[in-house]
N, C-alpha and C. Protein backbone atom coordinates (compact mmCIF):
# COMPACT_ATOMS: atom_id res chain seq x y z
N UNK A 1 -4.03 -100.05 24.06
CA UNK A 1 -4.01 -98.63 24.41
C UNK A 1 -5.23 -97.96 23.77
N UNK A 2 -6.03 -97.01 24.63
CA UNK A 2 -7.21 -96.58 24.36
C UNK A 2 -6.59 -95.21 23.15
N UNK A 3 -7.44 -94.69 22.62
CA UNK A 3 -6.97 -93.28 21.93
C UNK A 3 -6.71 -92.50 22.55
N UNK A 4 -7.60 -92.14 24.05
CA UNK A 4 -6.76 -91.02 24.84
C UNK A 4 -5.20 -91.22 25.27
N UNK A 5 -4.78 -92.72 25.75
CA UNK A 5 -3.91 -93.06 25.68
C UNK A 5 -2.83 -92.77 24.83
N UNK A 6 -3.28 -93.16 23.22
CA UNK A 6 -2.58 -92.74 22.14
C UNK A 6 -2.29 -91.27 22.08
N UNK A 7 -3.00 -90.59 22.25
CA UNK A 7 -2.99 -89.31 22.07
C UNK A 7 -2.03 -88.85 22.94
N UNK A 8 -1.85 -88.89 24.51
CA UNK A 8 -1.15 -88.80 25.49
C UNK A 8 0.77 -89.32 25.14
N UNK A 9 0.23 -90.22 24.81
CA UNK A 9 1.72 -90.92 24.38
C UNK A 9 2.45 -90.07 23.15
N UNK A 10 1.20 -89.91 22.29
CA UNK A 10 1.52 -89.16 21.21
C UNK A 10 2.80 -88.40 21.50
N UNK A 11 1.94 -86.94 22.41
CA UNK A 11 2.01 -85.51 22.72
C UNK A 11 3.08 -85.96 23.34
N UNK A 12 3.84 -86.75 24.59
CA UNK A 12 4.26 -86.87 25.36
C UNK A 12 5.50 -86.81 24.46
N UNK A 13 5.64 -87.99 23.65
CA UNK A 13 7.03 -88.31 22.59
C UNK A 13 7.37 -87.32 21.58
N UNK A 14 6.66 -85.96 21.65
CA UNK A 14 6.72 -85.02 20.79
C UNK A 14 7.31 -83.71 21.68
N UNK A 15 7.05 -83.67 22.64
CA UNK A 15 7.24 -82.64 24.00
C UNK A 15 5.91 -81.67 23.81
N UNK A 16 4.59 -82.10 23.70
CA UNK A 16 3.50 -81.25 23.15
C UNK A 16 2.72 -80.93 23.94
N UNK A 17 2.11 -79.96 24.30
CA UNK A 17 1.04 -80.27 25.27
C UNK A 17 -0.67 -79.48 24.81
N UNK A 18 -1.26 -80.05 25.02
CA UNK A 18 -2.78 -79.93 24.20
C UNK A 18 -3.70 -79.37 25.46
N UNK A 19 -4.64 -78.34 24.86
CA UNK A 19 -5.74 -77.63 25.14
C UNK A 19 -6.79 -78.09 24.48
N UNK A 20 -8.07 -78.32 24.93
CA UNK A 20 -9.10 -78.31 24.54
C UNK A 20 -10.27 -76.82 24.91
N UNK A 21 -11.21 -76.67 23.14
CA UNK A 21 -12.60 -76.12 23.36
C UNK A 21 -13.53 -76.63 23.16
N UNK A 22 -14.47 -76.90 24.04
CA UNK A 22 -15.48 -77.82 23.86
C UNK A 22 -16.77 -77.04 23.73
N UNK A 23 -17.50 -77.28 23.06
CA UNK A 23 -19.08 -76.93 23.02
C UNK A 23 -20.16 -78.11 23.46
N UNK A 24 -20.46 -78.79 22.18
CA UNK A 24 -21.70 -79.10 22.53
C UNK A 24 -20.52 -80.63 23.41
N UNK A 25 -19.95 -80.87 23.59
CA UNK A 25 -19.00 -81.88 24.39
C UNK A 25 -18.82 -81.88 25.67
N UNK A 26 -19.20 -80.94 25.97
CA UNK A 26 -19.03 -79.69 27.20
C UNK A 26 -18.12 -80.68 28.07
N UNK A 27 -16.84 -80.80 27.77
CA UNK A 27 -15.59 -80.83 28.85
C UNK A 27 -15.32 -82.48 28.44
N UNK A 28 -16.10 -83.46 27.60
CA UNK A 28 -15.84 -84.53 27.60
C UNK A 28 -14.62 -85.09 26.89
N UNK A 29 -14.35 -84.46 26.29
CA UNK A 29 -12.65 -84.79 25.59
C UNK A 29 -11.63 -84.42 26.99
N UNK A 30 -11.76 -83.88 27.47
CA UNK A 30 -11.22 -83.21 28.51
C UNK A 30 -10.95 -84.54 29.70
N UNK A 31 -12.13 -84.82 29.53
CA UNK A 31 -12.51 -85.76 30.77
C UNK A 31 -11.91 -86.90 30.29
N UNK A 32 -12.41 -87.10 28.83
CA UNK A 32 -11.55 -88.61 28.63
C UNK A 32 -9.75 -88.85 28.80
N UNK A 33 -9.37 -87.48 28.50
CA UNK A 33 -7.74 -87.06 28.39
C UNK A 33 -7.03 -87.54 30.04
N UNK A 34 -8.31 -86.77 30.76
CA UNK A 34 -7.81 -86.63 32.05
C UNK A 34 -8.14 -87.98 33.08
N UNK A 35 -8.85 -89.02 32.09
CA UNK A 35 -8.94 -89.79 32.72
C UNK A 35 -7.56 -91.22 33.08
N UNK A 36 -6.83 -90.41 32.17
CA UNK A 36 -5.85 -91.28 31.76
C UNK A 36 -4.81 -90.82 33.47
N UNK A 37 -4.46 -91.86 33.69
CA UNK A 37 -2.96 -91.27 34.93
C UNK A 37 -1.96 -91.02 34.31
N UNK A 38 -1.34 -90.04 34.79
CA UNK A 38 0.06 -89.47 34.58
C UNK A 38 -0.15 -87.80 33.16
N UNK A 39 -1.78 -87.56 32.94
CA UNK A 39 -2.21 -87.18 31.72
C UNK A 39 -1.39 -85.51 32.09
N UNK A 40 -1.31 -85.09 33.44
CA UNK A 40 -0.96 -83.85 33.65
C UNK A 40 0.66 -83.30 33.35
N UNK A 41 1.03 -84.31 32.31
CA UNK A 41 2.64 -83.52 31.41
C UNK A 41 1.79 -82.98 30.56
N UNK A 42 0.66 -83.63 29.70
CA UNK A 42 0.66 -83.47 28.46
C UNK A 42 -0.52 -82.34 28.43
N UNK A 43 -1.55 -82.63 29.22
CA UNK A 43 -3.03 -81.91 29.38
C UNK A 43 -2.98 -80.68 30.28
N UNK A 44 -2.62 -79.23 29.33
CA UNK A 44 -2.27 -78.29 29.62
C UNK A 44 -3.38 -77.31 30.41
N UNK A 45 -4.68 -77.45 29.46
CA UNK A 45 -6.05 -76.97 30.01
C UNK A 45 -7.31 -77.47 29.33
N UNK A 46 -8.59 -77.22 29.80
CA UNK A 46 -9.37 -77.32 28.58
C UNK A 46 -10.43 -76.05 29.22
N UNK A 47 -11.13 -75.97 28.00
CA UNK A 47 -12.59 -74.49 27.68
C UNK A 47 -13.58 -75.00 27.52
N UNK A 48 -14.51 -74.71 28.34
CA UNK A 48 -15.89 -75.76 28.07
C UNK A 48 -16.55 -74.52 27.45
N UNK A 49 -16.48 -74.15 26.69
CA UNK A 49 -17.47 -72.55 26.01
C UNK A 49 -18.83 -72.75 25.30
N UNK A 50 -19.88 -73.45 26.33
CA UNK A 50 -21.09 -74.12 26.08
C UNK A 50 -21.86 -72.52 24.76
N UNK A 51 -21.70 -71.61 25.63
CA UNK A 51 -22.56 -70.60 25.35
C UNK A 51 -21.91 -69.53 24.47
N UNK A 52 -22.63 -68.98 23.66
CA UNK A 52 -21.72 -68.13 22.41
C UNK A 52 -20.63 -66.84 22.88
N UNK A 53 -21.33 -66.28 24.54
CA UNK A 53 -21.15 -65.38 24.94
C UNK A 53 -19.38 -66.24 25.66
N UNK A 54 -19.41 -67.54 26.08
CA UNK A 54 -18.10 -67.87 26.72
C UNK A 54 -17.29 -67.87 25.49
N UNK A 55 -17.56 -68.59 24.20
CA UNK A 55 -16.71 -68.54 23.06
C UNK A 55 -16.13 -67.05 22.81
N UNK A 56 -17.05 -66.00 22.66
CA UNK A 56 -16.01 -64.85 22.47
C UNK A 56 -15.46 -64.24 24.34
N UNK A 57 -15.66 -64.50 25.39
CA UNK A 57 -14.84 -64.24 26.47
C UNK A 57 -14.17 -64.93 26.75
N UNK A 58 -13.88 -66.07 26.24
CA UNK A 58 -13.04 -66.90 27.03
C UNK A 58 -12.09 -67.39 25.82
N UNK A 59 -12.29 -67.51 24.62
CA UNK A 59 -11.34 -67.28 23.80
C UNK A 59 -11.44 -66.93 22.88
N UNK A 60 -12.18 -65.82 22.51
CA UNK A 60 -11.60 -64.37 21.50
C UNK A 60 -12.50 -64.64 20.56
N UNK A 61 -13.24 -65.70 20.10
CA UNK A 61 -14.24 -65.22 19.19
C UNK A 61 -14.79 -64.08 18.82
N UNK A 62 -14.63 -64.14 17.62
CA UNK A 62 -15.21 -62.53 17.14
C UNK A 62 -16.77 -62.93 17.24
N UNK A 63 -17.37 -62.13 17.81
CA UNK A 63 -19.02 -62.10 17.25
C UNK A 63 -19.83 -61.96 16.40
N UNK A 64 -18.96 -60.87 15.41
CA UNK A 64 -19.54 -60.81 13.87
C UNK A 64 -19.41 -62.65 13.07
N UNK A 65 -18.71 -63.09 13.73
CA UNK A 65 -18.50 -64.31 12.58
C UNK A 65 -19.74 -65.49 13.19
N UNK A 66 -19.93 -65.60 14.73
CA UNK A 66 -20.99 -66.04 14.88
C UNK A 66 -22.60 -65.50 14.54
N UNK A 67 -22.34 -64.56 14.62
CA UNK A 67 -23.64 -63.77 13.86
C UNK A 67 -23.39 -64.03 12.09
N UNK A 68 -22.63 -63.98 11.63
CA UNK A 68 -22.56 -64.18 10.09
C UNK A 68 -23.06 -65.95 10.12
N UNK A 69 -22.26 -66.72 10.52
CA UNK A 69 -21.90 -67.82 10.31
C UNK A 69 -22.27 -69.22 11.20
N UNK A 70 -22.75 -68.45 12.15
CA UNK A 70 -23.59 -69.29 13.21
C UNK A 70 -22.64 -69.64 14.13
N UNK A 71 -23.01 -70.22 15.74
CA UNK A 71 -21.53 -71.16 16.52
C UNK A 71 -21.53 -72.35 15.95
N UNK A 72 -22.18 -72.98 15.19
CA UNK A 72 -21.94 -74.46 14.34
C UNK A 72 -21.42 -74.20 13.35
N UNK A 73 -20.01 -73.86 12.98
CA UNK A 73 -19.56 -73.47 11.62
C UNK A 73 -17.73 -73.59 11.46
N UNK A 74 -17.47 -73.78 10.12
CA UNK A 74 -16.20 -74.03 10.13
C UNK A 74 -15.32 -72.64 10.87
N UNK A 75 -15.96 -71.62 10.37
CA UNK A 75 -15.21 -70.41 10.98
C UNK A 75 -15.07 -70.36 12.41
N UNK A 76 -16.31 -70.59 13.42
CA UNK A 76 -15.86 -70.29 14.68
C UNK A 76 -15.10 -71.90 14.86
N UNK A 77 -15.30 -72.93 14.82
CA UNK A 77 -14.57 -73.93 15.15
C UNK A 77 -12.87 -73.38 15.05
N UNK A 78 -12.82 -73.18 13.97
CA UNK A 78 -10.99 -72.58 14.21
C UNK A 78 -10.79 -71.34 14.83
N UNK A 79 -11.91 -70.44 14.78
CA UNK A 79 -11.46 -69.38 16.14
C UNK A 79 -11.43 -69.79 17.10
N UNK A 80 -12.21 -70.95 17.72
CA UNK A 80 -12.61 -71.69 18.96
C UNK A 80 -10.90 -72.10 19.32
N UNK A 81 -9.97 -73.33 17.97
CA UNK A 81 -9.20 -73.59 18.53
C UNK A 81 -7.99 -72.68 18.23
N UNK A 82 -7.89 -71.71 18.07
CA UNK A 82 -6.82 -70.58 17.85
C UNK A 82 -7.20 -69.86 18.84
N UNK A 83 -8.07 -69.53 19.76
CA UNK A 83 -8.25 -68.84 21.22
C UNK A 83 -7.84 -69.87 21.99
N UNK A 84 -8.00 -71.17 22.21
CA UNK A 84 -7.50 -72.05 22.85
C UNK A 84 -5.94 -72.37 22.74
N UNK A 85 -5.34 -71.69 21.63
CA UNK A 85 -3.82 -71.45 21.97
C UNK A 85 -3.36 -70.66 22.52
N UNK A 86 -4.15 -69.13 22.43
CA UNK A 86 -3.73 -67.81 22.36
C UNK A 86 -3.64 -68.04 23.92
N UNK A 87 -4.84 -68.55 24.72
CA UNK A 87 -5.00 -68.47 26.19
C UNK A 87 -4.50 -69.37 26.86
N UNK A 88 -3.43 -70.21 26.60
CA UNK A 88 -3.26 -71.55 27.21
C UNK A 88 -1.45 -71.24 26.78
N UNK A 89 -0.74 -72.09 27.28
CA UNK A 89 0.66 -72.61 27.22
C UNK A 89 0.84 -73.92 26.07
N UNK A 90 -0.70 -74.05 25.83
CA UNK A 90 -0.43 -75.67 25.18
C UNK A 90 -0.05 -75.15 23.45
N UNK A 91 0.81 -76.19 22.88
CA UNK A 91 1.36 -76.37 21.40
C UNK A 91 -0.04 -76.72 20.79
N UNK A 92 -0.63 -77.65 20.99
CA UNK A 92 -1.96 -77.96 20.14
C UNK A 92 -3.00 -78.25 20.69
N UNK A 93 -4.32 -77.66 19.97
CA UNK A 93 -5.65 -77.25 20.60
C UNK A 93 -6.51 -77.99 19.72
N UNK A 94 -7.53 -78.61 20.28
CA UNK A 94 -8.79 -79.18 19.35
C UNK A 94 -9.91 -78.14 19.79
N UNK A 95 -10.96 -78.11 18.85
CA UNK A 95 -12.26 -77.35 18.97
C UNK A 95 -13.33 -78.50 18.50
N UNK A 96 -14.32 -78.59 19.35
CA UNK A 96 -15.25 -78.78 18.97
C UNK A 96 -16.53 -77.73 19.07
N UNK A 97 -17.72 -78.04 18.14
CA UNK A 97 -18.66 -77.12 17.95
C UNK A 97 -19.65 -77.69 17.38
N UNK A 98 -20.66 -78.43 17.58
CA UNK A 98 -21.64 -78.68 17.10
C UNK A 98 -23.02 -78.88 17.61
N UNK A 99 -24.51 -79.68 16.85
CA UNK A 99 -25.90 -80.43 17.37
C UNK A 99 -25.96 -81.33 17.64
N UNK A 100 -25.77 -81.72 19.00
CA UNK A 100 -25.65 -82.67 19.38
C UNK A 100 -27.40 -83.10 19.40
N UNK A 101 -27.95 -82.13 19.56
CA UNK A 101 -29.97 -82.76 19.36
C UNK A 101 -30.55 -82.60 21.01
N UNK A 102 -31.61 -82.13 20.90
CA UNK A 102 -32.68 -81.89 19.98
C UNK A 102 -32.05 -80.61 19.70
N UNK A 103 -33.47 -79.70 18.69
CA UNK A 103 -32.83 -78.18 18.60
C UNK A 103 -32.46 -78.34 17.15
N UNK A 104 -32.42 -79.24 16.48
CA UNK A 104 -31.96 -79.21 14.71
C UNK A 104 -32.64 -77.72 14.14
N UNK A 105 -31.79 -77.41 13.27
CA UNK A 105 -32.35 -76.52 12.11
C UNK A 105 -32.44 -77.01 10.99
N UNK A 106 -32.90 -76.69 9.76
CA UNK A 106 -33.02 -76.59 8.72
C UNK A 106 -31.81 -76.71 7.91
N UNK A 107 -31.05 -75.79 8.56
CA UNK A 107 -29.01 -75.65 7.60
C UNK A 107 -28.41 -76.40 8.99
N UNK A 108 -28.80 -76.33 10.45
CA UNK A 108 -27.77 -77.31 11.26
C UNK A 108 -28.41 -78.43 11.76
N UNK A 109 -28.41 -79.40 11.21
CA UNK A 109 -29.52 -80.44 11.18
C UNK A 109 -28.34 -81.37 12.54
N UNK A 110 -29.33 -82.33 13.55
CA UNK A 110 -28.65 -82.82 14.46
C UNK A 110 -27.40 -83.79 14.04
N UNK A 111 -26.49 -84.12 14.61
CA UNK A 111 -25.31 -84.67 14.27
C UNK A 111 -24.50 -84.11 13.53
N UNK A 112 -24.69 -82.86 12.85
CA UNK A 112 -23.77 -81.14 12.67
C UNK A 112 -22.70 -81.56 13.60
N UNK A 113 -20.92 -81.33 13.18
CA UNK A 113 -20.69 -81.05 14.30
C UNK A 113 -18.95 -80.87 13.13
N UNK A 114 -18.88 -79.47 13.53
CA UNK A 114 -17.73 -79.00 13.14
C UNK A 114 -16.37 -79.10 14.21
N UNK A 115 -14.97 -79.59 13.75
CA UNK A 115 -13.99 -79.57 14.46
C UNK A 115 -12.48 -78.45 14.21
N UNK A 116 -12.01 -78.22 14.91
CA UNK A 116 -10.75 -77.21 14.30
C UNK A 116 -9.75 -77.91 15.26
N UNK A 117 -8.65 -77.84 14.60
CA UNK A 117 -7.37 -78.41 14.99
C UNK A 117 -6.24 -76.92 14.41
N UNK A 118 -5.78 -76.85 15.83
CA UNK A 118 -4.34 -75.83 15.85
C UNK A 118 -3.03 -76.12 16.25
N UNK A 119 -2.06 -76.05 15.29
CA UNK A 119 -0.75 -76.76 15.91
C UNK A 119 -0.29 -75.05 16.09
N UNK A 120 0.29 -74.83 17.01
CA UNK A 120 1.90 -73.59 16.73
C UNK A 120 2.37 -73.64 15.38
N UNK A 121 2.27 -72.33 14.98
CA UNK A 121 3.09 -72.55 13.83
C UNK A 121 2.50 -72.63 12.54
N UNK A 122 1.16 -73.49 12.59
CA UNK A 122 0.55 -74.45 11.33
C UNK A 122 -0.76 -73.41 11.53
N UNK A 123 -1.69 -73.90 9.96
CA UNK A 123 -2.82 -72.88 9.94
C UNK A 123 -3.23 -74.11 10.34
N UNK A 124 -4.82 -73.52 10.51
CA UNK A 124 -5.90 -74.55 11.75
C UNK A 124 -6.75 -75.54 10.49
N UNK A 125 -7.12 -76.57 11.03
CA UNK A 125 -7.50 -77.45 9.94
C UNK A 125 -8.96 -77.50 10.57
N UNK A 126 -10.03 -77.49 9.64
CA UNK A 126 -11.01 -77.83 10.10
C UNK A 126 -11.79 -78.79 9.77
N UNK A 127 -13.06 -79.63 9.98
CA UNK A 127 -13.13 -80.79 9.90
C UNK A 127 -14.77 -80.21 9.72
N UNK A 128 -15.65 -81.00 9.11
CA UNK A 128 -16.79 -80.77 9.22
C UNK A 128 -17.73 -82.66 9.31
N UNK A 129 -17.94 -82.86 10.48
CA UNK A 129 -19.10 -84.47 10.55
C UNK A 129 -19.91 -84.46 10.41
N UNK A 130 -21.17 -85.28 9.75
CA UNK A 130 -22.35 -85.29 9.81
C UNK A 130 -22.96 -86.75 10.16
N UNK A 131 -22.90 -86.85 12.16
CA UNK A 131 -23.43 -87.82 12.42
C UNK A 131 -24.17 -88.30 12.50
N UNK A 132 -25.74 -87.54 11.86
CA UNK A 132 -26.81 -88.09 11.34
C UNK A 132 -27.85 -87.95 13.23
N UNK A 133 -29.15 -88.28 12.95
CA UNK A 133 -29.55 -88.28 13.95
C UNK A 133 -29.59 -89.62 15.20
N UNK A 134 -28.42 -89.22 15.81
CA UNK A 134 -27.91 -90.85 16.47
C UNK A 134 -28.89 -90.55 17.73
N UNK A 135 -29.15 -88.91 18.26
CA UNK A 135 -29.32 -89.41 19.67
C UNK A 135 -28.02 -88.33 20.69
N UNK A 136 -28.61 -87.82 21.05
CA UNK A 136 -27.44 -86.34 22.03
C UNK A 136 -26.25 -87.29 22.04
N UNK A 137 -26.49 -88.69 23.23
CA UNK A 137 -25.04 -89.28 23.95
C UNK A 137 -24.22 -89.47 22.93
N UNK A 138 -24.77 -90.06 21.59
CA UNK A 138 -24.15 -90.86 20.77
C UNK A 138 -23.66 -89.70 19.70
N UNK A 139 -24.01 -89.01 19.75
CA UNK A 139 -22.94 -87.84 18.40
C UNK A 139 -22.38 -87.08 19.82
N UNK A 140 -22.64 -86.91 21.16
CA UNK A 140 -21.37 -86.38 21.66
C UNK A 140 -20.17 -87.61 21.72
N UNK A 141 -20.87 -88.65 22.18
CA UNK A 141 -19.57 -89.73 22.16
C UNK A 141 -18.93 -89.94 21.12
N UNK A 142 -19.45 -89.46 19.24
CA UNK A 142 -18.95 -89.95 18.78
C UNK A 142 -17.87 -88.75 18.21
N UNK A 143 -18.52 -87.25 18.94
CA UNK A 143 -17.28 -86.30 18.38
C UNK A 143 -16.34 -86.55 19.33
N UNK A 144 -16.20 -87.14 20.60
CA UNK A 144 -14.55 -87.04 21.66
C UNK A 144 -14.00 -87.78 20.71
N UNK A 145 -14.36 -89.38 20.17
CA UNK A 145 -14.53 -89.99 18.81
C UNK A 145 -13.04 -89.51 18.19
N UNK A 146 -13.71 -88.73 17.32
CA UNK A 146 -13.03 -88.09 16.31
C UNK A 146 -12.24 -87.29 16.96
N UNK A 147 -12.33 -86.23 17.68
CA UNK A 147 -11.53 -85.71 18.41
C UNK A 147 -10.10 -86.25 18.69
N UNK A 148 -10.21 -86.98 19.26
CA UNK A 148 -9.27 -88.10 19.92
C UNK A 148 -7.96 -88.53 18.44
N UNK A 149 -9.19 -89.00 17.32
CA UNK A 149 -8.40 -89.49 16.36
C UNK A 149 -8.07 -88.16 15.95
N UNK A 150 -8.10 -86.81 15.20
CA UNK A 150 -7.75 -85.93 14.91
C UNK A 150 -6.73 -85.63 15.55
N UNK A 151 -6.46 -85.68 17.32
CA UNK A 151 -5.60 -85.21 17.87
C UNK A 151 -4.26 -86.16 17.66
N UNK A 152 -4.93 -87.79 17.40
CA UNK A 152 -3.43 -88.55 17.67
C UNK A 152 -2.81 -88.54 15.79
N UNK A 153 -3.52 -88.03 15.21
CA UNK A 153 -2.56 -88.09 13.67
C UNK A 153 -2.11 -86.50 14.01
């Protein structure tokens, strides 16, 4: 069984159903979820909020905190996945947010890539990776990655 698998099975044996926000992933957790058959009990929606302006319209990001704190940061990552509850039916939401490359800074150097996890109920956990400079495919492949594992513990 693959992790999306796991994850699916997870949610399924729990009665859960999961939302995704994706940034620099743009929809690929989504895609891996949905690649699974039968994924539509568990896979409620997902947010591809590439651009700072979709993160606060599409789920509630405040703008002062991306202006304070940048969209690569522990703070919007858990606003990311606490709008992804607020707007969805689903029990638990992952966020991703990070550099996937080129485009490094100085403080968000490539392979940056912050995660937030929201259950109902629970405060949001956030995760911070530093996948080093692998290469765009390979730190997006490797946040669905983590993603995936974050979602099935």
């Amino acid at each position: 069984m693959n992790l999306a698998e796991q994850v699916l099975a997870s949610c399924r044996a729990q009665g859960l159903k999961i939302a995704t926000a994706e940034s620099c992933t743009g929809g690929m957790v989504s895609a891996a979820l949905t690649d699974v058959v039968g994924s539509s009990d568990v896979f409620e929606r997902g947010f591809v909020t590439y651009s700072n302006e979709a993160k606060v319209e599409m789920l509630g990001v405040d703008p002062a905190i991306i202006s304070e704190f940048g969209a690569v940061s522990a703070e919007v990552a858990s606003q990311m996945a606490t709008g992804a509850l607020t707007h969805s039916n689903a029990d638990i939401a992952i966020s991703i947010t990070g550099v996937a490359g080129p485009g490094a800074s100085e403080n968000k150097p490539e392979g940056l890539v912050w995660f937030g996890l929201a259950v109902k109920g629970q405060q949001v956990l956030t995760l911070k990776k530093q996948f080093g400079p692998l290469g765009r495919a390979l730190v997006r492949q490797a946040s669905v990655t983590q993603a995936l594992s974050m979602l099935v513990r």
